[in-house]
N, C-alpha and C. Protein backbone atom coordinates (compact mmCIF):
# COMPACT_ATOMS: atom_id res chain seq x y z
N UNK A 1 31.87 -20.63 26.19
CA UNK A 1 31.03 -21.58 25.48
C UNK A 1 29.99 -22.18 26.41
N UNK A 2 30.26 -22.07 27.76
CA UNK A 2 29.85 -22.68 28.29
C UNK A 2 28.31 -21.92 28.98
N UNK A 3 28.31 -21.00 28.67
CA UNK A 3 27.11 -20.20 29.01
C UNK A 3 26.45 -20.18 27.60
N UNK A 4 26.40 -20.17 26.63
CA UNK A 4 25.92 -20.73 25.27
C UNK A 4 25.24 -21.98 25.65
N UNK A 5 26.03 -22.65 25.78
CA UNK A 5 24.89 -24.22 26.16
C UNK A 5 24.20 -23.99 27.32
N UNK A 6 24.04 -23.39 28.22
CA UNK A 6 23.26 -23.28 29.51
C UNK A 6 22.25 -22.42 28.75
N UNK A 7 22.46 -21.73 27.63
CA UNK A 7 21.14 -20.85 27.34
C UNK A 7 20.67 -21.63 26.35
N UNK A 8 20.63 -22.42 25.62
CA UNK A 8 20.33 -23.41 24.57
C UNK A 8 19.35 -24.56 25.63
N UNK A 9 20.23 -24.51 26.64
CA UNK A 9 20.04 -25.30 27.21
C UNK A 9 18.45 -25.33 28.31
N UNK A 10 18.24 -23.78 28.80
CA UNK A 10 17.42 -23.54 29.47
C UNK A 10 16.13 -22.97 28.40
N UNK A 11 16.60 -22.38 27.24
CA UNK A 11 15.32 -22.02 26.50
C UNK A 11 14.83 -23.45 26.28
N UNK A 12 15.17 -24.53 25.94
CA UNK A 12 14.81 -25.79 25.28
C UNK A 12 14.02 -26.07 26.67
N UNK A 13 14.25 -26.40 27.87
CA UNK A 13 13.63 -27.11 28.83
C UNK A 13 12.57 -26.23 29.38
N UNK A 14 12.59 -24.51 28.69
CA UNK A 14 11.38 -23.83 29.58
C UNK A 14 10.37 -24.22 28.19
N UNK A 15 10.86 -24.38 27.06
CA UNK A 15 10.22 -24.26 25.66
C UNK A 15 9.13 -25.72 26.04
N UNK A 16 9.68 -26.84 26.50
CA UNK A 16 9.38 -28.12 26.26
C UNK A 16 8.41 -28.50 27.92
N UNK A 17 9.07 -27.20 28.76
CA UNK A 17 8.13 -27.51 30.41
C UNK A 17 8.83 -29.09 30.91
N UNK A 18 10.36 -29.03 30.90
CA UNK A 18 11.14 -29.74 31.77
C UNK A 18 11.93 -28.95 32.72
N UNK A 19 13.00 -29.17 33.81
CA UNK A 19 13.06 -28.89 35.26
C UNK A 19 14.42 -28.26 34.41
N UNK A 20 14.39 -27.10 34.88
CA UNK A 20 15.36 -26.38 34.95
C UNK A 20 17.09 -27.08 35.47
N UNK A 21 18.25 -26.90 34.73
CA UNK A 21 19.45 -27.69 35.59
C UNK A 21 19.58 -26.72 36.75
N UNK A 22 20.08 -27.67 38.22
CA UNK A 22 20.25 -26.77 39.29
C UNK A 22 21.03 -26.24 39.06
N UNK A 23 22.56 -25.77 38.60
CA UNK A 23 23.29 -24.59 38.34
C UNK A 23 22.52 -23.03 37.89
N UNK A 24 21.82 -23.23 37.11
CA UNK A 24 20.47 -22.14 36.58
C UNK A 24 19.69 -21.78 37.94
N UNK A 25 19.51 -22.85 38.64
CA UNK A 25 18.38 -22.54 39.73
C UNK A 25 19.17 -21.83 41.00
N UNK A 26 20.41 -21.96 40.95
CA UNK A 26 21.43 -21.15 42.36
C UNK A 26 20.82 -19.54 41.98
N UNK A 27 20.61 -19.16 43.22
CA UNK A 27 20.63 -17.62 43.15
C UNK A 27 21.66 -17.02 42.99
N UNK A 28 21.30 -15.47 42.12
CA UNK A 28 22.56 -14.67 42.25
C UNK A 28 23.39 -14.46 43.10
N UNK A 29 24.36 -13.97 42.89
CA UNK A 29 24.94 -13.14 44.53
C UNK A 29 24.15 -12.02 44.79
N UNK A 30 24.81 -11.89 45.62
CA UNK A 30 23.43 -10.44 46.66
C UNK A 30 23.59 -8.99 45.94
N UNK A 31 24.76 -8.98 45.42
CA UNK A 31 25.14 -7.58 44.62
C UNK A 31 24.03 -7.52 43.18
N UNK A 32 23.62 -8.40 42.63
CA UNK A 32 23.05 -8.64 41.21
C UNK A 32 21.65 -8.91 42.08
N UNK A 33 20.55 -9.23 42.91
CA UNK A 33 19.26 -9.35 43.30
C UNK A 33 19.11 -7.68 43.19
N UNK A 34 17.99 -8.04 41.99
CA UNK A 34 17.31 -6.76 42.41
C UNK A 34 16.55 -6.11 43.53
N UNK A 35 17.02 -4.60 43.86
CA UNK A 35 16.43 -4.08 44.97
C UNK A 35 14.92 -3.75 45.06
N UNK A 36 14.55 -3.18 45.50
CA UNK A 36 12.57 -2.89 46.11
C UNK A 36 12.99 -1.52 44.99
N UNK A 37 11.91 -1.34 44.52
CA UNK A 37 12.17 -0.11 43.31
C UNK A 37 11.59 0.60 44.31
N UNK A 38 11.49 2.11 44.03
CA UNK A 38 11.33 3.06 44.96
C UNK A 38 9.89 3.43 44.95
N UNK A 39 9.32 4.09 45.84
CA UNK A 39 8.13 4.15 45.68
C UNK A 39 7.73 5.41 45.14
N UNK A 40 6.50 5.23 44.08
CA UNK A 40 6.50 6.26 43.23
C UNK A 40 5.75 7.41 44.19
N UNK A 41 5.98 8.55 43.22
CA UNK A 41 5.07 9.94 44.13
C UNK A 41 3.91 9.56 43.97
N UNK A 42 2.68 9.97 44.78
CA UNK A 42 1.40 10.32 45.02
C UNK A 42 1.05 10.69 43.29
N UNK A 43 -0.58 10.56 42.84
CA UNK A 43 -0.25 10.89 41.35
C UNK A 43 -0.69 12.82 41.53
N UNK A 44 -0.33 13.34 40.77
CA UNK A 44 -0.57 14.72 40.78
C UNK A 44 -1.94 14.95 40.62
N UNK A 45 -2.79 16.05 41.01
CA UNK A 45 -3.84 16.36 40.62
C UNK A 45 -3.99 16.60 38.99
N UNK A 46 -5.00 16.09 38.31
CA UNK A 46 -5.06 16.12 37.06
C UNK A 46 -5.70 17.88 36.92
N UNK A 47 -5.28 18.30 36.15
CA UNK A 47 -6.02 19.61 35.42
C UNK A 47 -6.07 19.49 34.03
N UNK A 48 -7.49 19.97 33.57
CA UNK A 48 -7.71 20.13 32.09
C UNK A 48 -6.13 20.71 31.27
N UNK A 49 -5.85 20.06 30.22
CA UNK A 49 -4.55 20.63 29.52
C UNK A 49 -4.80 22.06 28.73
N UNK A 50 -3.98 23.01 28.86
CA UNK A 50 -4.25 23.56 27.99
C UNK A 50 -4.01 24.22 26.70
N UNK A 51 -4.54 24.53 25.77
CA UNK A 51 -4.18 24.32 24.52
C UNK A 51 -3.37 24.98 24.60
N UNK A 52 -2.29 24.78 23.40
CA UNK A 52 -0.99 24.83 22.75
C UNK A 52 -1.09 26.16 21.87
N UNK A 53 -0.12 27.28 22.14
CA UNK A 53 -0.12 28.47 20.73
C UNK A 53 -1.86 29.06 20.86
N UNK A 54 -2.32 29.36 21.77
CA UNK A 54 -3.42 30.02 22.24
C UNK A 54 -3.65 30.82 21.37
N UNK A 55 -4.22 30.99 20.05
CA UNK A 55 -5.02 32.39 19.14
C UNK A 55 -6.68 33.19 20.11
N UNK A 56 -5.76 34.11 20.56
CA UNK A 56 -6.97 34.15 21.39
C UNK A 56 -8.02 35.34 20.95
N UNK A 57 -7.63 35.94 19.34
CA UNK A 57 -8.69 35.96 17.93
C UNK A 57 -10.06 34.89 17.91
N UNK A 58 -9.68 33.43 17.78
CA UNK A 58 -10.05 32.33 17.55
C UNK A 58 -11.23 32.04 18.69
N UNK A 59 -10.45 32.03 19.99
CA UNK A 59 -11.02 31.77 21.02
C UNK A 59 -12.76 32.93 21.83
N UNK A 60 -12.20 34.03 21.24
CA UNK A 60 -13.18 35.09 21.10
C UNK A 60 -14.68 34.71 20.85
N UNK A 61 -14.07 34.89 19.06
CA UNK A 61 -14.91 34.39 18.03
C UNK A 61 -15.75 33.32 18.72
N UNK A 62 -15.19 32.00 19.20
CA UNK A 62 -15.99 31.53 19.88
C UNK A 62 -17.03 31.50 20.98
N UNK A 63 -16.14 32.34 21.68
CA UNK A 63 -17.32 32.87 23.08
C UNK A 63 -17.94 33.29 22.04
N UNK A 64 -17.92 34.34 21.38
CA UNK A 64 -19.14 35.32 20.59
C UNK A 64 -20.29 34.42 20.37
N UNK A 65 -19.59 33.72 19.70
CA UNK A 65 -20.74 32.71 19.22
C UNK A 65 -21.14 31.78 19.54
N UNK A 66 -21.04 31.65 21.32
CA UNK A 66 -21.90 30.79 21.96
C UNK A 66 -22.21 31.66 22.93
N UNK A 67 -21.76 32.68 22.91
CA UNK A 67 -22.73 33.74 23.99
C UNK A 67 -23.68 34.58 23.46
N UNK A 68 -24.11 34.77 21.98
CA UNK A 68 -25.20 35.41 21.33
C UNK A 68 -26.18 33.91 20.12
N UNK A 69 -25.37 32.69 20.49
CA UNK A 69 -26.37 31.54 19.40
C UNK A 69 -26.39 30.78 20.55
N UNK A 70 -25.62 30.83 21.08
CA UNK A 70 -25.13 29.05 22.07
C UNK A 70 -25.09 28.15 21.29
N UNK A 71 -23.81 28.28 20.28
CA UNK A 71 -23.51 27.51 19.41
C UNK A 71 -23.34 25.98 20.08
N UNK A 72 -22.11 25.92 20.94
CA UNK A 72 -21.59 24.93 21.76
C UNK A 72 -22.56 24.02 22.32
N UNK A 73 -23.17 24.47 22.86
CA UNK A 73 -24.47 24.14 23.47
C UNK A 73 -25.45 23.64 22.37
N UNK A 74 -25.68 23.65 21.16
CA UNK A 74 -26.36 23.33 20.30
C UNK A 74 -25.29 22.08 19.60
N UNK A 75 -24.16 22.54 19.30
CA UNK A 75 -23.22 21.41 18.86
C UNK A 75 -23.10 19.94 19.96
N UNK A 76 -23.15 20.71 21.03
CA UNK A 76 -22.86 19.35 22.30
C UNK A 76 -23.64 18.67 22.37
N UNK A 77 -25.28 18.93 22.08
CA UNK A 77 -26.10 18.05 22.25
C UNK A 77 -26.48 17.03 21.18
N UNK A 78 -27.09 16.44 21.88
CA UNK A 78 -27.28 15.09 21.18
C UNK A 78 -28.91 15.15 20.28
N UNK A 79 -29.15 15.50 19.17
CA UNK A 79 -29.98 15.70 18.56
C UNK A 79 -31.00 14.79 17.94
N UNK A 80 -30.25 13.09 17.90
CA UNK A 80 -30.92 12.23 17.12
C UNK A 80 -32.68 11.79 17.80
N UNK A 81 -32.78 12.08 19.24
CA UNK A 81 -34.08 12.31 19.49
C UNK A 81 -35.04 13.08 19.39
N UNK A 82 -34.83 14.32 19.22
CA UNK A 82 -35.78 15.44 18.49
C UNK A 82 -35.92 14.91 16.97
N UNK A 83 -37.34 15.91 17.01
CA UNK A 83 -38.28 15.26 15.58
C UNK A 83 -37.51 16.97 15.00
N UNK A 84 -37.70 17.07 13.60
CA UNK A 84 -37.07 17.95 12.60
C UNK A 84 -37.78 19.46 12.93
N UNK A 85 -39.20 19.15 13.28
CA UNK A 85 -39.46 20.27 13.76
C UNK A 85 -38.69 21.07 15.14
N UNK A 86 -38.96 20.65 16.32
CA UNK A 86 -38.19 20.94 17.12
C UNK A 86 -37.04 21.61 16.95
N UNK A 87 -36.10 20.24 16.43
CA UNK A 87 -34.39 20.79 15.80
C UNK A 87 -34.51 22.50 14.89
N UNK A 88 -35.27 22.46 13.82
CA UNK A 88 -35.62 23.80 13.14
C UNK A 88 -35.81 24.50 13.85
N UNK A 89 -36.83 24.54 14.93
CA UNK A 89 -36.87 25.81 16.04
C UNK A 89 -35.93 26.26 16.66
N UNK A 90 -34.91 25.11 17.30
CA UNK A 90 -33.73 25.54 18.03
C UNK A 90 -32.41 26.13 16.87
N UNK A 91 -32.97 25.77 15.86
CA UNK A 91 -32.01 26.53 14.47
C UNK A 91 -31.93 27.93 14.35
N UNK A 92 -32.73 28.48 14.44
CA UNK A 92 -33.66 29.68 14.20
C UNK A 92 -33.01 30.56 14.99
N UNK A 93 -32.96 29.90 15.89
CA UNK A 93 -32.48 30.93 17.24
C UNK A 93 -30.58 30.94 17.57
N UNK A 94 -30.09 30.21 17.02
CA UNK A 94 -28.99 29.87 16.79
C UNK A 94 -28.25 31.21 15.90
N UNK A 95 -29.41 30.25 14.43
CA UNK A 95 -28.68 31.24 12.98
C UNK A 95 -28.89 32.50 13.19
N UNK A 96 -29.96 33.07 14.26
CA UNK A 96 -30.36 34.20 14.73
C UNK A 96 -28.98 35.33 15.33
N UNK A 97 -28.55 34.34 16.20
CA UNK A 97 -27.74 34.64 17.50
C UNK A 97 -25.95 35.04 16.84
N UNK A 98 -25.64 33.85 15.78
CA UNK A 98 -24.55 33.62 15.49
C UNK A 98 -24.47 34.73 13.68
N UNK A 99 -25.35 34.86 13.10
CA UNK A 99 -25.47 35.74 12.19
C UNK A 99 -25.24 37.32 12.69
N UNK A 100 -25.40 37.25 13.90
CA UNK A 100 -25.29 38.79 14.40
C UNK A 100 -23.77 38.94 14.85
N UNK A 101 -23.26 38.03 15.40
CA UNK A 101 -21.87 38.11 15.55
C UNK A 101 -20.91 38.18 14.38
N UNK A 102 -21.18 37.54 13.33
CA UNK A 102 -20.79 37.31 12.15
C UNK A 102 -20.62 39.05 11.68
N UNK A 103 -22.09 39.35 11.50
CA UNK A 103 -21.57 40.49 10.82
C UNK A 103 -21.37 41.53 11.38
N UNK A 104 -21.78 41.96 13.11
CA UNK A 104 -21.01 42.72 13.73
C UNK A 104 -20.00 42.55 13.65
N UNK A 105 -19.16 41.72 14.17
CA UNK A 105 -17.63 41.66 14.18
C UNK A 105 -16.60 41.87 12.87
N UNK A 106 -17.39 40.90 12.09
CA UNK A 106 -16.37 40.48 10.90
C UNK A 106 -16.92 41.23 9.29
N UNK A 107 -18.14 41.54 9.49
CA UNK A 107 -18.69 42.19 8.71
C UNK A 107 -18.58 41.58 7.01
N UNK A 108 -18.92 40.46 6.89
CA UNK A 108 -18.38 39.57 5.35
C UNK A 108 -19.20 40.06 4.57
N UNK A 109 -18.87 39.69 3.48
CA UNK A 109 -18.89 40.16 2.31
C UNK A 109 -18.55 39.00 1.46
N UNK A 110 -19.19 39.14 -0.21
CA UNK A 110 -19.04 37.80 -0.72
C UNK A 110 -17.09 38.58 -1.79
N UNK A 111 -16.81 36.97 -2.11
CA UNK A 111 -15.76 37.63 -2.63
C UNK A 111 -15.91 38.09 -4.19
N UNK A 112 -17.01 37.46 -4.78
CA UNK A 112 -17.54 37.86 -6.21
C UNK A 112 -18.89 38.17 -6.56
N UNK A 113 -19.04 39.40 -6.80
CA UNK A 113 -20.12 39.93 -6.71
C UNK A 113 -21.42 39.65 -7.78
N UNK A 114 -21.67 38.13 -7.90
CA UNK A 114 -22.49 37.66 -9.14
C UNK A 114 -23.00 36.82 -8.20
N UNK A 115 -24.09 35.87 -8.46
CA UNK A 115 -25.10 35.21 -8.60
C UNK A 115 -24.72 33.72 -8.94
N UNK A 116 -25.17 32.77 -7.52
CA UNK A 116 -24.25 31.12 -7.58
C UNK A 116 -25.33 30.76 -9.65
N UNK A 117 -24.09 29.95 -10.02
CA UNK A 117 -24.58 29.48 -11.42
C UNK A 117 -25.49 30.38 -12.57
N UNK A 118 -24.59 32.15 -11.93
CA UNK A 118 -24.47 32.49 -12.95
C UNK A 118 -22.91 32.33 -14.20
N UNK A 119 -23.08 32.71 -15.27
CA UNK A 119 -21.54 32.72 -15.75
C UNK A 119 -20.56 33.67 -15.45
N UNK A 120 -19.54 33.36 -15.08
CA UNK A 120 -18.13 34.39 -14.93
C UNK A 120 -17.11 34.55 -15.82
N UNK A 121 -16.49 35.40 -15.76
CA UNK A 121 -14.63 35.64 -16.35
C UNK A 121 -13.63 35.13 -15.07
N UNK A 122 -12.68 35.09 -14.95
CA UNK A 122 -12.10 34.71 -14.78
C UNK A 122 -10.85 35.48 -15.32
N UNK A 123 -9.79 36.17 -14.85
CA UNK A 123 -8.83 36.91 -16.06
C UNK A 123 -7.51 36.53 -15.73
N UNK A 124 -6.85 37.26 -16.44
CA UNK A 124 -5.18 36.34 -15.93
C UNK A 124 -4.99 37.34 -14.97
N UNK A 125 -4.01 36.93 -14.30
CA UNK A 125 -3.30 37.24 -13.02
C UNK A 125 -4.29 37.14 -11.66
N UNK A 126 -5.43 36.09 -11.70
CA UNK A 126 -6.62 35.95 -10.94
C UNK A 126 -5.50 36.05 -9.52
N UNK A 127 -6.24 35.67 -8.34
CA UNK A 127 -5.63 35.66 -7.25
C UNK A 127 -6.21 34.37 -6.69
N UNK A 128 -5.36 32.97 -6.46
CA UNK A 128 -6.15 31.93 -6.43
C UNK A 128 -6.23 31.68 -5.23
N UNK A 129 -6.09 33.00 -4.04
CA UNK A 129 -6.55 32.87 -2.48
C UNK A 129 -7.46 33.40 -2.78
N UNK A 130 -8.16 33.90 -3.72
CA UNK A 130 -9.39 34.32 -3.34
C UNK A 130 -10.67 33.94 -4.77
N UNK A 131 -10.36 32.89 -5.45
CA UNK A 131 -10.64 31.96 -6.51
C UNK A 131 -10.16 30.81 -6.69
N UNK A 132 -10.58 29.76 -6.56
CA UNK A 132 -10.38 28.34 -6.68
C UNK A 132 -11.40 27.54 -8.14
N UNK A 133 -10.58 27.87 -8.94
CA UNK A 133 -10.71 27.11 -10.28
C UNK A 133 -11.19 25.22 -9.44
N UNK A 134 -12.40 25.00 -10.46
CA UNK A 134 -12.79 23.26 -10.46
C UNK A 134 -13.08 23.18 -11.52
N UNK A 135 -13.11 21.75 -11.67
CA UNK A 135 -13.64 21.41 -12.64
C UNK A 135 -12.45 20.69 -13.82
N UNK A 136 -12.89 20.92 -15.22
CA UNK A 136 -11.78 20.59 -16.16
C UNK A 136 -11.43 21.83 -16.72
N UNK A 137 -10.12 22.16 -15.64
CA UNK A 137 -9.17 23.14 -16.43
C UNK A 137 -7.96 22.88 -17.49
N UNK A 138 -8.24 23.77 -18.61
CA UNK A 138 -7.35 23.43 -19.45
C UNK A 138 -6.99 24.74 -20.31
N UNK A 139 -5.63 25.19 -20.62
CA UNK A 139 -5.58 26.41 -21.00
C UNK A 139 -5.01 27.38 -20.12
N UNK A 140 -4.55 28.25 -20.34
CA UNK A 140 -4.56 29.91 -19.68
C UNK A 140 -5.75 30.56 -19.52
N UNK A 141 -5.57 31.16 -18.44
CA UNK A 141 -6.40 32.56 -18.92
C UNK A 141 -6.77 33.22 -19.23
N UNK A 142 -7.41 33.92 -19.73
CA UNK A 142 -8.73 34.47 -19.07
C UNK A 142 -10.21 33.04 -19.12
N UNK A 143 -10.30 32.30 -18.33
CA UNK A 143 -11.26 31.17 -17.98
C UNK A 143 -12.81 32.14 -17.79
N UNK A 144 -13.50 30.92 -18.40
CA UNK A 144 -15.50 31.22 -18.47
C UNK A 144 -15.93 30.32 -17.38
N UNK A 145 -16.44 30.00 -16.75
CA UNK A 145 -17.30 29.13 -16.39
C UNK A 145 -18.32 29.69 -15.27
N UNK A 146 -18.95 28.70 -14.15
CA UNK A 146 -20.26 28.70 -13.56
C UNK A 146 -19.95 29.26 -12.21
N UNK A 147 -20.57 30.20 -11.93
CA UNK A 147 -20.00 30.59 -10.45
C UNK A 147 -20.97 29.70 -9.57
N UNK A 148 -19.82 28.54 -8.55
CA UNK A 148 -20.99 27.64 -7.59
C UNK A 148 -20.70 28.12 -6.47
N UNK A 149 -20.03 29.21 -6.04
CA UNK A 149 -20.03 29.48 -4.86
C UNK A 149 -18.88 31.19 -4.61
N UNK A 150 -19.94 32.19 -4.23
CA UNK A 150 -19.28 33.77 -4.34
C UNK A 150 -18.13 33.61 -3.17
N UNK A 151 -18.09 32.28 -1.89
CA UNK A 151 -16.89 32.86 -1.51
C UNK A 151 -17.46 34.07 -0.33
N UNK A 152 -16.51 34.03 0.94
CA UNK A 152 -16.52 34.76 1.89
C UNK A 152 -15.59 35.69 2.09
N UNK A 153 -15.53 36.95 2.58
CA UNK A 153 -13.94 37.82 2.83
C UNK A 153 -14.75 38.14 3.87
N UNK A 154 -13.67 38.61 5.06
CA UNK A 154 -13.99 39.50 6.16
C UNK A 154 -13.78 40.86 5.87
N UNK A 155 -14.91 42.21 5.62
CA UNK A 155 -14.49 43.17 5.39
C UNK A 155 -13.97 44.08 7.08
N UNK A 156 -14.43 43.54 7.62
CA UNK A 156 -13.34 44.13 9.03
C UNK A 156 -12.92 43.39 9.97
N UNK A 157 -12.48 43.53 11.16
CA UNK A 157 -12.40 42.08 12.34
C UNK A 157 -12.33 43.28 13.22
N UNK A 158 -13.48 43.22 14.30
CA UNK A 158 -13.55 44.35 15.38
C UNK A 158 -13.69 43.04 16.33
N UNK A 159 -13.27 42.28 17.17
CA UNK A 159 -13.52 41.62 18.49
C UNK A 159 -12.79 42.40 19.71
N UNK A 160 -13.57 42.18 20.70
CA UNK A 160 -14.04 43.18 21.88
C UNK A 160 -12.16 43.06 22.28
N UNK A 161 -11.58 43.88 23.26
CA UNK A 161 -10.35 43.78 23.53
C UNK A 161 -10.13 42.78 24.44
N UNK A 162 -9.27 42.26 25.19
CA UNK A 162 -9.15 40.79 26.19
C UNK A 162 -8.72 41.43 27.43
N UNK A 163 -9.25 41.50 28.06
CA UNK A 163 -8.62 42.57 30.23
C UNK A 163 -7.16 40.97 30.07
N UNK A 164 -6.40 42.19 30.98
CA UNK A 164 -5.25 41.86 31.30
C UNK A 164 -5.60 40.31 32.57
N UNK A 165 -4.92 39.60 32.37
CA UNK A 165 -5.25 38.12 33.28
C UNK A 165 -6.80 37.15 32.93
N UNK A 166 -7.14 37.49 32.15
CA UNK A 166 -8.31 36.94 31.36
C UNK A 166 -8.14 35.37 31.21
N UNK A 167 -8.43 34.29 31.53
CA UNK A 167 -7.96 33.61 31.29
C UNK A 167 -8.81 33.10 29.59
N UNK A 168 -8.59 33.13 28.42
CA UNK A 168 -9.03 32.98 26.98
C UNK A 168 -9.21 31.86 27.19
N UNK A 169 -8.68 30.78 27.65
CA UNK A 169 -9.34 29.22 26.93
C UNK A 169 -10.65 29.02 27.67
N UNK A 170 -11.54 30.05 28.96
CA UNK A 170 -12.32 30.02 29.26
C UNK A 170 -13.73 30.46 27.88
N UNK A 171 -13.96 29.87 27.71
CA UNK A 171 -14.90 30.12 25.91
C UNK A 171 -16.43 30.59 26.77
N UNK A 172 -17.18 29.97 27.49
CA UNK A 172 -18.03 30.49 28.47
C UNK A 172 -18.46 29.96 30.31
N UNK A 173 -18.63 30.87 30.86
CA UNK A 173 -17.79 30.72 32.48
C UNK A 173 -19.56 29.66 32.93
N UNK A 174 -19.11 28.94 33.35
CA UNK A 174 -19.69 27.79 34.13
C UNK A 174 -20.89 29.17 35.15
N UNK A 175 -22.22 28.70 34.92
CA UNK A 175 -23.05 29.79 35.83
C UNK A 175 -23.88 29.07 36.47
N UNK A 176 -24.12 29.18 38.12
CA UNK A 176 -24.69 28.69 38.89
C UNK A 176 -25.41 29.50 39.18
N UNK A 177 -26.93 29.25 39.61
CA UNK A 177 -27.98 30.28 40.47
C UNK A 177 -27.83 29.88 41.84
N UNK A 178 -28.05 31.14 42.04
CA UNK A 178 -27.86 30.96 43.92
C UNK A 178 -29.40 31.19 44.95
């Protein structure tokens, strides 16, 4: 009980900023003083992390398309100071660069072969990975409505092969002139 009132006792006098009772103020014994904590290691050299479950499909694709648009390089920068003209020029050369990778590699194709806001069918047993109904659906199938968008498929995927020790999360290699 008697350590109950010493803690009643000491929250109230630190609560209120009166003198601690000297029984509270005796030091521990020497076994209970905490020791010097140990000293931590040196901190490690930091290295960039690197990504997790590496698709190195994904990672390709990307070089591709900042080594024939300089996508990255167009994404990284900071654009709000260029006037619209400018920005359009550096577009050009981009949609130029990155359209060629597109359809060398992946070679797309639309997935419905009509005309945005012309009318469509729609039939039963559609495949809705490769049709996405909007709008107000109601009913079964066979659905009419507005085609707003034909939709992309990859008709092939040819990306270049990867050399053995390659390191992939390298997307494009840092180039210095000498």
């Amino acid at each position: 009980m008697h350590r109950i009132y010493l803690a009643f006792l000491v929250f109230f006098r630190v609560l209120f900023g009166r003198p601690l009772p000297a029984e509270v103020i005796a030091l521990p014994p020497a076994d209970l003083v905490p020791k010097e904590p140990p000293a931590l290691p040196p901190p490690a050299e930091k290295k960039p992390p690197k990504p997790r479950d590496v698709t190195p499909g994904a990672l390709q694709l990307l070089a591709l398309l900042q080594r024939e648009g300089r996508l990255l390089d167009f994404l990284s920068e900071e654009i709000d100071g260029y006037d619209d003209a400018a920005i359009g020029a550096a577009v050009r050369d981009i949609h130029k660069g990155c359209k060629k990778v597109i359809h060398e590699h992946f070679g797309v194709e639309p997935v419905m072969d009509a005309e945005e806001n012309e009318t469509v069918t729609v039939d039963t047993g559609f495949d809705p990975g490769k049709i996405r109904l909007v709008g107000n659906i109601a009913g079964a199938p066979p659905f009419r409505g507005t085609l707003k968008h034909h939709g992309w498929r990859a008709a092939k995927v040819s990306l270049p092969a990867l050399s053995d020790g390659l390191d992939a999360t390298i997307v494009a290699p840092a180039e210095v002139e000498v």
